[in-house]
Protein backbone atom coordinates (compact mmCIF):
# COMPACT_ATOMS: atom_id res chain seq x y z
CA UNK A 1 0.00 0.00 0.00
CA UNK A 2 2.80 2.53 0.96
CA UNK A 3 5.17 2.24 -1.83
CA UNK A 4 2.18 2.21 -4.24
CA UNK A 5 0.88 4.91 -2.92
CA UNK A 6 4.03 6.97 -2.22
CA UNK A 7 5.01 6.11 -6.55
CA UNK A 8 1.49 7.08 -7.53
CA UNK A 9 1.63 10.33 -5.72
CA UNK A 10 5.70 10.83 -6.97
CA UNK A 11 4.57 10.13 -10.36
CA UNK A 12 1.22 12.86 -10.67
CA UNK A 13 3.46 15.15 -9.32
CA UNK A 14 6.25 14.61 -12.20
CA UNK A 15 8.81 14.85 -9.15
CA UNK A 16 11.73 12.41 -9.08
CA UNK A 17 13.24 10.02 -6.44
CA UNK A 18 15.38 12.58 -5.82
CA UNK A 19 13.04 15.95 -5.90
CA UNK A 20 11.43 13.74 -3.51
CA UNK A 21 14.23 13.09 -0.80
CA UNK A 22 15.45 16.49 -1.26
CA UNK A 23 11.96 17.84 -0.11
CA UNK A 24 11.99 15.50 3.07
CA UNK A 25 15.69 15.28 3.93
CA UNK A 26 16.88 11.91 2.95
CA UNK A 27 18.93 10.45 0.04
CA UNK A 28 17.46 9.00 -3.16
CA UNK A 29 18.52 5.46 -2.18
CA UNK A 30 16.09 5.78 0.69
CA UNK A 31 13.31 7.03 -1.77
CA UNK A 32 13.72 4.41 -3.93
CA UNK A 33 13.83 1.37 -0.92
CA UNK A 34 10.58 3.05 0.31
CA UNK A 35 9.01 2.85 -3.71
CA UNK A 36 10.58 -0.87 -3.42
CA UNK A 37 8.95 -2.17 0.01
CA UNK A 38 12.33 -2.74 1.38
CA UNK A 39 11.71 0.06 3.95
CA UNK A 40 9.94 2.20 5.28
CA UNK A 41 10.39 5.90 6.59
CA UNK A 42 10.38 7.20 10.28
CA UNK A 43 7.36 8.81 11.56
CA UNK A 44 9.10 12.10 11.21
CA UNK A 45 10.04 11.47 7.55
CA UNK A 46 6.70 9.96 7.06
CA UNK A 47 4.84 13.43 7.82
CA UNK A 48 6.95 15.14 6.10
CA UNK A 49 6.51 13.13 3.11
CA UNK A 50 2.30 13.79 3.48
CA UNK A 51 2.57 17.06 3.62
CA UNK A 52 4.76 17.20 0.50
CA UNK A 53 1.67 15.05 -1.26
CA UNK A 54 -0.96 17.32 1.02
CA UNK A 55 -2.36 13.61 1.96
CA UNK A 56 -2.65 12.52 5.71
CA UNK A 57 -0.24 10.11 6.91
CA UNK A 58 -3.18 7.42 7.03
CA UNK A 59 -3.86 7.77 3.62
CA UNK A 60 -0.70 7.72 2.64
CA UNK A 61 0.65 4.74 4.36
CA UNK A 62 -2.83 2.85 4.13
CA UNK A 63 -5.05 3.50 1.23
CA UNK A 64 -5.60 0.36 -0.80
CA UNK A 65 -6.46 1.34 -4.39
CA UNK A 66 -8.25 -1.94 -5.28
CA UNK A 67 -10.79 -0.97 -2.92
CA UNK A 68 -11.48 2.36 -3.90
CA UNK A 69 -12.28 2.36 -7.52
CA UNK A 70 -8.61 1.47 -8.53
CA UNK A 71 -8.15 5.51 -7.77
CA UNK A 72 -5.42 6.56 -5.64
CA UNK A 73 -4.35 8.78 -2.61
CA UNK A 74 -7.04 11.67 -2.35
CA UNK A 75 -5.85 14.81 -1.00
CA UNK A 76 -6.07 15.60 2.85
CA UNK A 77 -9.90 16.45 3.78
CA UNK A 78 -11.11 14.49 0.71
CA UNK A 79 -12.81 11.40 1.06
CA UNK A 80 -14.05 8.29 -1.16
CA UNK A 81 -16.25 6.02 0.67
CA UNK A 82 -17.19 3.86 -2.12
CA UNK A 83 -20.09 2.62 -4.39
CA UNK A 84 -23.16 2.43 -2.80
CA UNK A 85 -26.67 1.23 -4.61
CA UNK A 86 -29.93 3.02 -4.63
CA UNK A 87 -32.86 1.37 -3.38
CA UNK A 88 -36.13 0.49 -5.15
CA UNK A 89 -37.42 4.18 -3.42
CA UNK A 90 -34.22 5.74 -3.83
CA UNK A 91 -32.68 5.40 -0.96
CA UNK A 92 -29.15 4.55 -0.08
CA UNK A 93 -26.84 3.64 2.73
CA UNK A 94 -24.23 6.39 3.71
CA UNK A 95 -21.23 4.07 4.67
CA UNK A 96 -20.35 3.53 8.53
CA UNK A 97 -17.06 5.33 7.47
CA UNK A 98 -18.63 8.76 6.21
CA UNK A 99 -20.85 8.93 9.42
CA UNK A 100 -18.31 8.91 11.41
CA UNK A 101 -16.25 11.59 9.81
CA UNK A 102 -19.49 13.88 9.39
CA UNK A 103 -21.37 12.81 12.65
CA UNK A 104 -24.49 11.76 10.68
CA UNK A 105 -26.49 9.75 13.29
CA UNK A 106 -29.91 7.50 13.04
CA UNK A 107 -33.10 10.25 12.70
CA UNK A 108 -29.80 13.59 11.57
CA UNK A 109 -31.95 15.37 8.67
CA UNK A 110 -29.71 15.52 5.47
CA UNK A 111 -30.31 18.10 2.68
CA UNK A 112 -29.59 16.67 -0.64
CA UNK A 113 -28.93 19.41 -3.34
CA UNK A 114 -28.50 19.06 -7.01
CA UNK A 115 -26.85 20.52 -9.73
CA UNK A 116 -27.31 19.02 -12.91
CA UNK A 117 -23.45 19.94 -14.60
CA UNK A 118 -21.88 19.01 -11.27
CA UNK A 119 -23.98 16.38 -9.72
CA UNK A 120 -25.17 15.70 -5.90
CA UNK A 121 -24.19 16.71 -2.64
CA UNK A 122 -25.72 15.97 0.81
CA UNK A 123 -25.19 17.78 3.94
CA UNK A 124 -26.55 17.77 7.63
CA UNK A 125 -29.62 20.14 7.49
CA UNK A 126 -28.23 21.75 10.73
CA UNK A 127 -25.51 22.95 8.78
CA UNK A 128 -27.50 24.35 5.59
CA UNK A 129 -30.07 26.26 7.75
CA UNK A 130 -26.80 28.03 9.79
CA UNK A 131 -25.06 28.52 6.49
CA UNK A 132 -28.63 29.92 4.43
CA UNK A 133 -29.14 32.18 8.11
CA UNK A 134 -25.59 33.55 7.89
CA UNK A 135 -26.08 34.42 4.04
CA UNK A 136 -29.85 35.97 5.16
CA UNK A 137 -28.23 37.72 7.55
CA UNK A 138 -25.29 38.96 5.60
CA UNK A 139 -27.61 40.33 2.71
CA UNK A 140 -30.18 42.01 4.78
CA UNK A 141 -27.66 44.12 6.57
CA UNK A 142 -27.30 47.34 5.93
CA UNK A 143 -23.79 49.20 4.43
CA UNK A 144 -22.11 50.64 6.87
CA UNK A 145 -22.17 53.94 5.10
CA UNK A 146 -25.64 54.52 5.22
């Protein structure tokens, strides 16, 4: 998982072995045992080498491709939770995985909103009404030179 993931992210970047352990602060050699599976890096180095990809370290050392689509690494605060099927009355099952992350419990209300270029997005309807409040808000107020 690491070296794939640690080539894959090299590679879309166009850097080299060495771009790469110049960045971090090792020598190719070590770079290129890492892209190998002889080694692996220190937890230090290991950062260091997600924030160079701007991927968290669990990503980085754990994302398994074959499980996600055959995609690879997504960047820090990006998520793929996988395929899921829509029900006879269009309903589907938000994986374990994403209700965690977004604290969606049993009886949350979700907003689902479309857009028919980009696609769907769901949110917690908590979260829409403060964000539609905070635009009402903003557009009702007066300028401050009047």
């Amino acid at each position: 998982m690491f070296s794939e993931n640690l080539i894959h992210l090299r590679k879309a970047r166009r850097l080299t072995q060495e771009a790469v352990a110049e960045k971090v602060g090792v020598t190719r050699q070590a770079v290129a045992k890492w892209e190998s599976g002889d080694s692996m890096p220190d937890l230090e180095t290991g950062q260091k080498l997600a924030q160079l990809f701007d991927v968290s370290l669990d990503m980085l050392v754990s994302f398994e491709s074959e499980t996600n689509m055959n995609l690879y690494t997504p960047p820090k605060g990006k998520h793929l939770f996988g395929i899921v099927s829509v029900g006879d009355k269009g309903q589907i099952i938000i994986p374990a995985r994403a209700r965690k992350i977004f604290d969606i419990s049993p009886g949350d209300q979700l907003v689902v909103l479309g857009d028919e270029g980009q696609g769907l997005a769901i949110m917690k309807a908590s979260g829409f009404m403060n964000l539609a409040n905070a635009i009402r808000q903003q557009m009702t107020a007066k300028p401050d030179d009047e």
